[in-house]
Protein backbone atom coordinates (compact mmCIF):
# COMPACT_ATOMS: atom_id res chain seq x y z
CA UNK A 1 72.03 4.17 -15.20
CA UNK A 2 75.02 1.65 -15.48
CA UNK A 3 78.49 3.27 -16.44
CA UNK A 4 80.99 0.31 -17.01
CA UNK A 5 84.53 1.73 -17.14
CA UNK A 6 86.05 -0.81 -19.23
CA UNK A 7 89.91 -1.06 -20.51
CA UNK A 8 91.58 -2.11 -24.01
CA UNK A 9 94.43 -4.78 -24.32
CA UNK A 10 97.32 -3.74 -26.53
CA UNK A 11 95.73 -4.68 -29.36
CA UNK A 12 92.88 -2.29 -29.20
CA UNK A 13 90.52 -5.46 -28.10
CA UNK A 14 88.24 -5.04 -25.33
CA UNK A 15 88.47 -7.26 -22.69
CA UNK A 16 87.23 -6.97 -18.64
CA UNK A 17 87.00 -4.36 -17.04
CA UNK A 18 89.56 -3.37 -14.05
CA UNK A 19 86.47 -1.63 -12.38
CA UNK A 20 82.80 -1.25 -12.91
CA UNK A 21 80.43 1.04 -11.49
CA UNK A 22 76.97 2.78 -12.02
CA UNK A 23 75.22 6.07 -11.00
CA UNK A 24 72.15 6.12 -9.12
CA UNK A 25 69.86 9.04 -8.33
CA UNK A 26 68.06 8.91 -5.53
CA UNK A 27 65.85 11.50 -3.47
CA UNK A 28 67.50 11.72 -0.21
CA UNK A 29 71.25 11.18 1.06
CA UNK A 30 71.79 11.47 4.74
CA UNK A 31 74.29 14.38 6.53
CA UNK A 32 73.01 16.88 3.28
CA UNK A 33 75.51 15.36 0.82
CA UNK A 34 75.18 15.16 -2.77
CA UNK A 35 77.03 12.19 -4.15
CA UNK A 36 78.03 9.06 -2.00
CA UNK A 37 80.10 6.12 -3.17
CA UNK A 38 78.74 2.69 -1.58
CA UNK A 39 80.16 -0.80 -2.91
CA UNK A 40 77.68 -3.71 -2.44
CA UNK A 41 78.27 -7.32 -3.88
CA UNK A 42 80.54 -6.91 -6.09
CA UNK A 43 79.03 -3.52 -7.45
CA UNK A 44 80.43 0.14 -7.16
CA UNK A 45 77.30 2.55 -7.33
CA UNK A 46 77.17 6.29 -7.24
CA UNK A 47 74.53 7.74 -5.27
CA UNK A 48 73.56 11.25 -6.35
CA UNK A 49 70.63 13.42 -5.13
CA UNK A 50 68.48 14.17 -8.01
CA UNK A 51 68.87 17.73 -8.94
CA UNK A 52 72.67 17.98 -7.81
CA UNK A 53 74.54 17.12 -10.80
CA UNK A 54 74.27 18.73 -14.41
CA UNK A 55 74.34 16.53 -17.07
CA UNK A 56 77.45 17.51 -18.62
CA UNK A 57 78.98 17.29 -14.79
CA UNK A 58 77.48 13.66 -15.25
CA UNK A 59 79.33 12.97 -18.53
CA UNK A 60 82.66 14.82 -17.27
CA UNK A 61 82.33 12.68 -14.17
CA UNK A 62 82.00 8.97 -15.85
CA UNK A 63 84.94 10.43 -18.64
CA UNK A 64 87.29 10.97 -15.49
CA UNK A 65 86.59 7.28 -13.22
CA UNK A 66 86.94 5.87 -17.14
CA UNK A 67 90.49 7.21 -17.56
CA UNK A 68 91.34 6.36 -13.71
CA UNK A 69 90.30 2.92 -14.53
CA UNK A 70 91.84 2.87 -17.93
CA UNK A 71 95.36 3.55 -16.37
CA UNK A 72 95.10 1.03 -14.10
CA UNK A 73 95.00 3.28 -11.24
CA UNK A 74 91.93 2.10 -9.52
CA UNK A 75 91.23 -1.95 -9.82
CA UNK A 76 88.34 -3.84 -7.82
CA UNK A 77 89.16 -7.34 -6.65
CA UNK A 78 85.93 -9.00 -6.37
CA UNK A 79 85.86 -12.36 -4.54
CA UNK A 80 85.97 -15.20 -6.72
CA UNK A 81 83.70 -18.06 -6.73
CA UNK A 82 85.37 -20.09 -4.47
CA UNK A 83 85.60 -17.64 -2.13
């Protein structure tokens, strides 16, 4: 499941986003936690033990890291091709 948090210019257009990430379930996460953040080339992904999060926890949960990244308040710098 891919959750891009994406951000609108002045003008209401959309352009890039300041941040994207995605939520993954998965089966297993080590130390008994629930959710995990990991970043991974150039990705942001959400691991979350199946089971653990409601759906509407889900939805509140992408709503929140959308307005975070809407304000500007969290930003990725990726490395650039010529990096």
């Amino acid at each position: 499941m891919a959750d891009d948090a994406q951000r609108c210019d002045e003008l209401g257009e959309l352009s890039e986003p300041r941040a994207e990430f995605d939520m993954e379930f998965v089966d297993w996460l080590p130390g008994g936690r629930a959710v995990v953040p990991v970043e991974s080339q150039g990705r942001f992904t959400w691991l979350v033990v199946r089971g653990h999060m409601s759906e509407q926890a889900r939805r509140e949960f992408v709503r929140e890291l959308q307005h975070i990244v809407g304000r500007g308040l969290w930003r990725q710098h990726w490395p650039s091709e010529a990096d």
